[in-house]
C-alpha atoms as a PDB file:
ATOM      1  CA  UNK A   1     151.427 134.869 174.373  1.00  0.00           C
ATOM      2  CA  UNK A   2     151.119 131.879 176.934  1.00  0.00           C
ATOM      3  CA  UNK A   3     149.869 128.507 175.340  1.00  0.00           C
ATOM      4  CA  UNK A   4     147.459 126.298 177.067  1.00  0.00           C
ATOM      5  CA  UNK A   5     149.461 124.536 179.198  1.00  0.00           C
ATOM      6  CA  UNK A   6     151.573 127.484 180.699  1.00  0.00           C
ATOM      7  CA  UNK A   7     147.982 128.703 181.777  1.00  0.00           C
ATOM      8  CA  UNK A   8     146.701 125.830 183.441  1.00  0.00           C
ATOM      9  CA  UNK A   9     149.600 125.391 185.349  1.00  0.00           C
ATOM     10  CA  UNK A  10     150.223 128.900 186.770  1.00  0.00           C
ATOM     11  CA  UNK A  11     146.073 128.683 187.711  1.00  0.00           C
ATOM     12  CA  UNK A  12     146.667 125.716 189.509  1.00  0.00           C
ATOM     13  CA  UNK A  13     149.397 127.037 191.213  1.00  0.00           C
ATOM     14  CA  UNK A  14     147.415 129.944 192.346  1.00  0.00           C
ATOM     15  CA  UNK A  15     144.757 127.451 193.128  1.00  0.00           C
ATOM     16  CA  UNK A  16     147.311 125.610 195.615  1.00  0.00           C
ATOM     17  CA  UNK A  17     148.349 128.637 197.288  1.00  0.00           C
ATOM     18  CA  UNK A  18     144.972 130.238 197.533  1.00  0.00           C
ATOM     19  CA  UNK A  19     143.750 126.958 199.439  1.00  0.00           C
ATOM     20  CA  UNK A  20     147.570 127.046 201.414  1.00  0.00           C
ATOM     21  CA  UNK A  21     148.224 123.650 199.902  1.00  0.00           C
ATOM     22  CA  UNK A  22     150.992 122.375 197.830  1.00  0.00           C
ATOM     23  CA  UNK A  23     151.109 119.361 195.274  1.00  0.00           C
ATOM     24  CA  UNK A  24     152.842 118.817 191.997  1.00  0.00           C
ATOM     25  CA  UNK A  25     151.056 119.088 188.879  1.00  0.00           C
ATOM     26  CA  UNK A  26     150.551 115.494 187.126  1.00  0.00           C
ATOM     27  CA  UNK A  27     148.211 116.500 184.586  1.00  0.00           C
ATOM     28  CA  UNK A  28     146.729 118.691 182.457  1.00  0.00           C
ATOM     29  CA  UNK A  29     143.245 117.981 183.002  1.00  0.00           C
ATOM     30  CA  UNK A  30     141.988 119.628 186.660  1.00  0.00           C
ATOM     31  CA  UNK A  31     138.995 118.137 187.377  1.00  0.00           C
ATOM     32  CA  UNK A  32     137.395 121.192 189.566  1.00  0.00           C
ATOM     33  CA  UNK A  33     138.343 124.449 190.405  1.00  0.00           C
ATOM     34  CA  UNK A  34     136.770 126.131 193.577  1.00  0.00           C
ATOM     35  CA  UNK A  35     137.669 129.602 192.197  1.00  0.00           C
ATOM     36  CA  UNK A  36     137.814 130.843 188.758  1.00  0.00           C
ATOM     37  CA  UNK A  37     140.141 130.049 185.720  1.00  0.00           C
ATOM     38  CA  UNK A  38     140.684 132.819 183.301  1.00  0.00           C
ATOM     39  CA  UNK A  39     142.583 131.935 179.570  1.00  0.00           C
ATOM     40  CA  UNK A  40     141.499 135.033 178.049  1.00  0.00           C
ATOM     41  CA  UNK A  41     143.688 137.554 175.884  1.00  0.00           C
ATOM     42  CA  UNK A  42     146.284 134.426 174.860  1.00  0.00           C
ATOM     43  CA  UNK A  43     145.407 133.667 171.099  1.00  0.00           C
ATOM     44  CA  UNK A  44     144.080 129.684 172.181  1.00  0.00           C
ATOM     45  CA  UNK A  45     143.006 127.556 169.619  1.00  0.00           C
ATOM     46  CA  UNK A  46     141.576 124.757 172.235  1.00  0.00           C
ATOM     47  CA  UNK A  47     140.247 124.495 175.679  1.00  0.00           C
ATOM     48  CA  UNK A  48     141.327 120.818 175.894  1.00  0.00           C
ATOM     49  CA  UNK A  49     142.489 120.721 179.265  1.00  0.00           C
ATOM     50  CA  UNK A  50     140.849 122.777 181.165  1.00  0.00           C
ATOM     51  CA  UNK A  51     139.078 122.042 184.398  1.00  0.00           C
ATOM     52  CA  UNK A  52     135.608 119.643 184.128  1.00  0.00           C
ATOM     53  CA  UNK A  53     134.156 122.067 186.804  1.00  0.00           C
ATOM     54  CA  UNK A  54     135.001 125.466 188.144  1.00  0.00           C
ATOM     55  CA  UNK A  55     132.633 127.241 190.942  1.00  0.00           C
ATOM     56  CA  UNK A  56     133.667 130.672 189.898  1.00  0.00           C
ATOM     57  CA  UNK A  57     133.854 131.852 186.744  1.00  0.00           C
ATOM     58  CA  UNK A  58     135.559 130.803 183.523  1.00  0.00           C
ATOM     59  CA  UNK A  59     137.243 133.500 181.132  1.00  0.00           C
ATOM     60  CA  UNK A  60     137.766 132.408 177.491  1.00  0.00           C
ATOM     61  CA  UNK A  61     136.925 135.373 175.525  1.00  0.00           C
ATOM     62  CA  UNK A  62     139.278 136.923 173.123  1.00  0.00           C
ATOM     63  CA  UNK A  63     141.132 134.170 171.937  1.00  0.00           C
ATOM     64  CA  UNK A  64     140.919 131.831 168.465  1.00  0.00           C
ATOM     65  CA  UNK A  65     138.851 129.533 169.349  1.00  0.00           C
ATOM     66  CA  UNK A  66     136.438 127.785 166.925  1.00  0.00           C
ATOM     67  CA  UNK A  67     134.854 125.067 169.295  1.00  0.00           C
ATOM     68  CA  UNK A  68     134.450 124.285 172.739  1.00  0.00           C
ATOM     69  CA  UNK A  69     135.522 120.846 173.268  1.00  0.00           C
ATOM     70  CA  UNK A  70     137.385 120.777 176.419  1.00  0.00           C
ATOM     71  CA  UNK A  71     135.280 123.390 178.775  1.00  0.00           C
ATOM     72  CA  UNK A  72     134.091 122.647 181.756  1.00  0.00           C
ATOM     73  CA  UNK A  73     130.989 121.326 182.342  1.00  0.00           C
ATOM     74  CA  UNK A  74     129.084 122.946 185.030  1.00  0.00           C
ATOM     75  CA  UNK A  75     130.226 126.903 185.949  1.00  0.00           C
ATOM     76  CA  UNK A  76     129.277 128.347 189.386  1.00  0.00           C
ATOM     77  CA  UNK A  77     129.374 131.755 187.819  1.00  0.00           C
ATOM     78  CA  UNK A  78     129.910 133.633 184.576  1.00  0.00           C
ATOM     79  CA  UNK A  79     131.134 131.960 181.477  1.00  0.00           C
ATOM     80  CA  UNK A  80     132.782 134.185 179.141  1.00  0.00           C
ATOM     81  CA  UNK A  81     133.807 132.961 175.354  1.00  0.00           C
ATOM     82  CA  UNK A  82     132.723 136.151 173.235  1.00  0.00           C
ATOM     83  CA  UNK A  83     134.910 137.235 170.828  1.00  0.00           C
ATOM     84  CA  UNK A  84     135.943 134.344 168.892  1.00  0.00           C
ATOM     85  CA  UNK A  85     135.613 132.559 166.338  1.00  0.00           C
ATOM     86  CA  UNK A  86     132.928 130.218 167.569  1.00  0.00           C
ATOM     87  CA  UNK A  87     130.680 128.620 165.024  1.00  0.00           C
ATOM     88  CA  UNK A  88     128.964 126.219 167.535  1.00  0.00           C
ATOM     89  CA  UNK A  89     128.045 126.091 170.643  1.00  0.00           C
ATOM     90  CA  UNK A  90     128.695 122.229 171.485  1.00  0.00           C
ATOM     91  CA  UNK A  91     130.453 121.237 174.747  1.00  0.00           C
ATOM     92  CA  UNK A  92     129.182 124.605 175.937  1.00  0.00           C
ATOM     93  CA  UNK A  93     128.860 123.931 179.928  1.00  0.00           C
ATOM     94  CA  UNK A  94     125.040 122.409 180.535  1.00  0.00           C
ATOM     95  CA  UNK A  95     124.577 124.554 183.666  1.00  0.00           C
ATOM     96  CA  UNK A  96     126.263 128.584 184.268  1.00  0.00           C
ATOM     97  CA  UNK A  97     125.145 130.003 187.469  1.00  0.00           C
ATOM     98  CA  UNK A  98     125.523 133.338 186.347  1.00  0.00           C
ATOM     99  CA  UNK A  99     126.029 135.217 183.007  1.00  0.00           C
ATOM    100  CA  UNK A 100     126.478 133.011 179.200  1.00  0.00           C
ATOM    101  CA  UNK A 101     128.527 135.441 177.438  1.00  0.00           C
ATOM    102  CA  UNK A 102     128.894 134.634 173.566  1.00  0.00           C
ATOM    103  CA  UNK A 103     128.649 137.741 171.426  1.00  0.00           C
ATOM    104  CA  UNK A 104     131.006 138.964 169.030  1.00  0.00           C
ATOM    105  CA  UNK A 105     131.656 135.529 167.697  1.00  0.00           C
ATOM    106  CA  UNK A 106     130.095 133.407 164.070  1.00  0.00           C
ATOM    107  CA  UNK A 107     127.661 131.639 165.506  1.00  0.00           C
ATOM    108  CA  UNK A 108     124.700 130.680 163.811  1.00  0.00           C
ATOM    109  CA  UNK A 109     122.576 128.651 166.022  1.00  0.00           C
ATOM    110  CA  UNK A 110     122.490 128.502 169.595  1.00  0.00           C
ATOM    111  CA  UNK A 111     122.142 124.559 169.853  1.00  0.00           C
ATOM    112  CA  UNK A 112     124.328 123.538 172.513  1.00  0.00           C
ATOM    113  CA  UNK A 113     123.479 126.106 174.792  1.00  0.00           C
ATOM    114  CA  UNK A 114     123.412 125.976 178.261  1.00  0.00           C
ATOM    115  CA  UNK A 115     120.051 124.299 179.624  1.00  0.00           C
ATOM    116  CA  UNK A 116     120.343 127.308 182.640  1.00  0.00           C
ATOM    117  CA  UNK A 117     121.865 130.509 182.874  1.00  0.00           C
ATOM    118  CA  UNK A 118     121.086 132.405 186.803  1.00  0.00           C
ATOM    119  CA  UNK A 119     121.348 135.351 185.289  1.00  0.00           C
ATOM    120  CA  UNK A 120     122.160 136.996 182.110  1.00  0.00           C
ATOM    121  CA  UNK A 121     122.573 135.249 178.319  1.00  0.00           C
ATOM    122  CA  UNK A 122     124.149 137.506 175.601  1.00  0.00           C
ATOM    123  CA  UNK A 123     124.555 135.869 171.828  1.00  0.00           C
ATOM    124  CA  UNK A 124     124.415 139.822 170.123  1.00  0.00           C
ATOM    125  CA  UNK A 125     126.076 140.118 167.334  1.00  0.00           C
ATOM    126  CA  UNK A 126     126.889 136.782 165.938  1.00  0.00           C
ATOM    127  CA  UNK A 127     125.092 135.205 162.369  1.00  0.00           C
ATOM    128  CA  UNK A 128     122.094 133.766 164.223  1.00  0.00           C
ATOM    129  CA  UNK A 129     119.275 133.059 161.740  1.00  0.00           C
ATOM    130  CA  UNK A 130     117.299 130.881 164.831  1.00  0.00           C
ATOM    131  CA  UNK A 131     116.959 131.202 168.905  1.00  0.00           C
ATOM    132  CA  UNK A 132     116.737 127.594 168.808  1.00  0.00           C
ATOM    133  CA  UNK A 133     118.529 125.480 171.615  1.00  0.00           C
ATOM    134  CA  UNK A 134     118.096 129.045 174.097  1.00  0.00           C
ATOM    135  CA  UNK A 135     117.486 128.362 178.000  1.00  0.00           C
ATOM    136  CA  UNK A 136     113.782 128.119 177.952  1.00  0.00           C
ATOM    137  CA  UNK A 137     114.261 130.457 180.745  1.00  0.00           C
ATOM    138  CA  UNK A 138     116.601 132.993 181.693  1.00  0.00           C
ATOM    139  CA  UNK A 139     116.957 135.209 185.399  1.00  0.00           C
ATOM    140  CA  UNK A 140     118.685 138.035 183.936  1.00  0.00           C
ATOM    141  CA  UNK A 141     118.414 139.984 180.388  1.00  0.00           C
ATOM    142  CA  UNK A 142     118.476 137.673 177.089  1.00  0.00           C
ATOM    143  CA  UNK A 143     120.132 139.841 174.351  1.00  0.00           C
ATOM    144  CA  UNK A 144     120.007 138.774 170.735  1.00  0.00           C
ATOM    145  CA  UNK A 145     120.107 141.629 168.940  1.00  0.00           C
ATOM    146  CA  UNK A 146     122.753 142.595 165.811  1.00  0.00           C
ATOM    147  CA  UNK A 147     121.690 139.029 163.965  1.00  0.00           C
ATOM    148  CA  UNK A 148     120.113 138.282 161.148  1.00  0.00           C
ATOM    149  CA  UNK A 149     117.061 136.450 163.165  1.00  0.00           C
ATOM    150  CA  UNK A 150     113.454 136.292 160.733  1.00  0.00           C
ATOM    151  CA  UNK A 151     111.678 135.069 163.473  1.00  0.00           C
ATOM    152  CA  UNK A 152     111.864 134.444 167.184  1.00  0.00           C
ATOM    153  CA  UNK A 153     111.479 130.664 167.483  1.00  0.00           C
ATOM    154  CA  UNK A 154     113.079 128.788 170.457  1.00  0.00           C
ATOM    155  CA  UNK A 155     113.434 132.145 172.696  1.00  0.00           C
ATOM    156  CA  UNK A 156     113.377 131.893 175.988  1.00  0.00           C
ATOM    157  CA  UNK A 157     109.760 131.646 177.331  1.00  0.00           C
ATOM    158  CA  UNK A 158     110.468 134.063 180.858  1.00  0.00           C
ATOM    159  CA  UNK A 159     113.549 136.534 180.599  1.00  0.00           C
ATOM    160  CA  UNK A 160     113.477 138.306 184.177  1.00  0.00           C
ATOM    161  CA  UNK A 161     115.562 141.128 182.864  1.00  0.00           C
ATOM    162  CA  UNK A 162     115.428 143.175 179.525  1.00  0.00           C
ATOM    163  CA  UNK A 163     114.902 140.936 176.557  1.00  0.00           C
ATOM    164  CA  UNK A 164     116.810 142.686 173.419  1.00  0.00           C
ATOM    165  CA  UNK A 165     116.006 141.801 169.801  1.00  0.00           C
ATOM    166  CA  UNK A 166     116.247 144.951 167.858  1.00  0.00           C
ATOM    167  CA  UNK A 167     119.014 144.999 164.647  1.00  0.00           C
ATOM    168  CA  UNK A 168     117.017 141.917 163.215  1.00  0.00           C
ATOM    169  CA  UNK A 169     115.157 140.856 159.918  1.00  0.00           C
ATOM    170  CA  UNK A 170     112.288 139.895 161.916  1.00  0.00           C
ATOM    171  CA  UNK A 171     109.093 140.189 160.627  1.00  0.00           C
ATOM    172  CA  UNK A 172     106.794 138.943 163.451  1.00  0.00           C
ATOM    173  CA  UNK A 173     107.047 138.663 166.990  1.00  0.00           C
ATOM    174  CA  UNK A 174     105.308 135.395 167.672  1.00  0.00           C
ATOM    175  CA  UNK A 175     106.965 133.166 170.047  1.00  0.00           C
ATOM    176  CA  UNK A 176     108.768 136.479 171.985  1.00  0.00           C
ATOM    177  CA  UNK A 177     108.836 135.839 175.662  1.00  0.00           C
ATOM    178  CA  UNK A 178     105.771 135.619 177.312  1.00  0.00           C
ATOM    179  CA  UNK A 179     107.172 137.194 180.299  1.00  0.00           C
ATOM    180  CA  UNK A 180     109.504 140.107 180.397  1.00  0.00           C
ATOM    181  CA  UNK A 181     110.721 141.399 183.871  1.00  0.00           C
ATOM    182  CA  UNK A 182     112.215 145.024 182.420  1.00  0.00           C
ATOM    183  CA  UNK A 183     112.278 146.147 178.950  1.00  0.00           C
ATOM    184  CA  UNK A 184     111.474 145.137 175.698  1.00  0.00           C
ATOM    185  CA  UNK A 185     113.361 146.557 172.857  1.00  0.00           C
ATOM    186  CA  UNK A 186     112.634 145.419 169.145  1.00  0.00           C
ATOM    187  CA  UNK A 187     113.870 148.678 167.298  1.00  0.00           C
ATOM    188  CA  UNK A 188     115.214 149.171 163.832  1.00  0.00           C
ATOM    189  CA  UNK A 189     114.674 145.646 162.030  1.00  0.00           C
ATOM    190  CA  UNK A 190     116.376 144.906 158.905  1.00  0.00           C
ATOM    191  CA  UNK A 191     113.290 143.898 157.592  1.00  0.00           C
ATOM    192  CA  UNK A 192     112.316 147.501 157.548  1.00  0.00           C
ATOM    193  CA  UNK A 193     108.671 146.058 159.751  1.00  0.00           C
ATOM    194  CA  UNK A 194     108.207 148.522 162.567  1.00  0.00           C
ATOM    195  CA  UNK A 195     106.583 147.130 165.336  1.00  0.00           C
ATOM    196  CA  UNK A 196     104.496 148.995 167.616  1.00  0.00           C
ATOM    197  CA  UNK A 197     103.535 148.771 171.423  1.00  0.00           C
ATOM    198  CA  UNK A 198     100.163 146.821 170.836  1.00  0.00           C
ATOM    199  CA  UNK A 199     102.063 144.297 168.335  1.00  0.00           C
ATOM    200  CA  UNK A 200     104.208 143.880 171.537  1.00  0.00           C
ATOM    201  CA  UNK A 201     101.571 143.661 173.887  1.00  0.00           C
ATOM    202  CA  UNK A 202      99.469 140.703 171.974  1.00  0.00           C
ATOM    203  CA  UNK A 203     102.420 138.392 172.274  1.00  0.00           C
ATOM    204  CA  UNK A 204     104.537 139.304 175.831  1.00  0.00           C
ATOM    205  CA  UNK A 205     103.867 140.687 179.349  1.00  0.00           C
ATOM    206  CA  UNK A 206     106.074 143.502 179.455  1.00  0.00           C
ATOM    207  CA  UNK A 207     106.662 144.796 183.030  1.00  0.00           C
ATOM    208  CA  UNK A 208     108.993 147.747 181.844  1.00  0.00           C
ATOM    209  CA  UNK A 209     109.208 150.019 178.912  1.00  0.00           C
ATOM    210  CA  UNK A 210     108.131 148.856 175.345  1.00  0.00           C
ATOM    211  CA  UNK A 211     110.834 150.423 172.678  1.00  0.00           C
ATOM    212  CA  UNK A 212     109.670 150.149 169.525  1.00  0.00           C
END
């Protein structure tokens, strides 16, 4: 496996001849990317480092990490750090243009969060016992499903896609999205509650199908 450092500088590389300019590498720390930078599949313990911005996307999932510190702060496209083993969202990027991909990680809280995702946030199966610190508004689907969630506090108030809970121990489904754009899917809670279509109804404007 590469470390850190063989990555950054074989991306910048590309960078350099994707932009037909050449340069020598000084440091580590790239302050923006026009592309993307991908460190996946490499067993990374830190993202200290990486580039402060990147305009495409950034690929971090499937490594060891536990934290962070070191991504970029603003990502034009999809930023990927699922499967880990993230307990935290802090030094998340503030802004992702497109998808916020953290499932298959430890998290239990989603403080940290970006502030807006373009397009699609996925925090499945993690240990999340709170939606607090979600976009309060998301353009794609919001997934939180496969968690241990008891309530749905701090989700997102408009999802414009499908907005996934189901695989909870919710027992109510006060503060849901007001406004769903597709489906809503609150199936087979821990809690053994099973909602129905008119619990559904009182609480969110569905525009697609209702799976209960």
């Amino acid at each position: 496996m590469k470390n850190l450092k063989q990555i950054i500088k074989e991306e910048y590389k590309k960078i350099l001849r994707e932009q037909n300019q050449s340069g020598i590498i000084k440091t580590f720390r790239i302050r923006r990317v026009q592309g993307g930078f991908h460190c996946q599949h490499n067993n990374l313990t830190s993202l200290e480092g990486t580039p402060s911005l990147v305009d495409g996307n950034f690929y971090c999932f499937d490594n060891n990490l536990t934290s962070l510190e070191g991504a970029p702060s603003l990502v034009g496209r999809n930023f990927d750090c699922s499967d880990n083993n993230l307990v935290s969202l802090k030094d998340a990027p503030s802004s992702v243009g497109g998808d916020f991909d953290c499932y298959d990680n430890n998290l239990t809280s989603l403080q940290g969060a970006p502030n807006s995702v373009g397009r699609n946030f996925y925090c499945y199966n993690n240990d999340l016992t709170s939606l607090e610190g979600a976009p309060s508004s998301v353009g794609g689907h919001f997934d939180c499903s496969e968690n241990n969630l008891t309530s749905l506090e701090g989700a997102p108030s408009s999802v414009g896609g499908d907005f996934d809970c189901y695989d909870n121990n919710l027992t109510s489904l006060e503060d849901a999205p007001s406004s769903v754009g597709r489906n809503f899917n609150c199936r087979s809670q821990k809690s053994g509650i099973k909602f129905t279509k008119q619990n559904v109804k009182k609480v969110s404007n569905v525009k697609g199908q209702i799976l209960t």
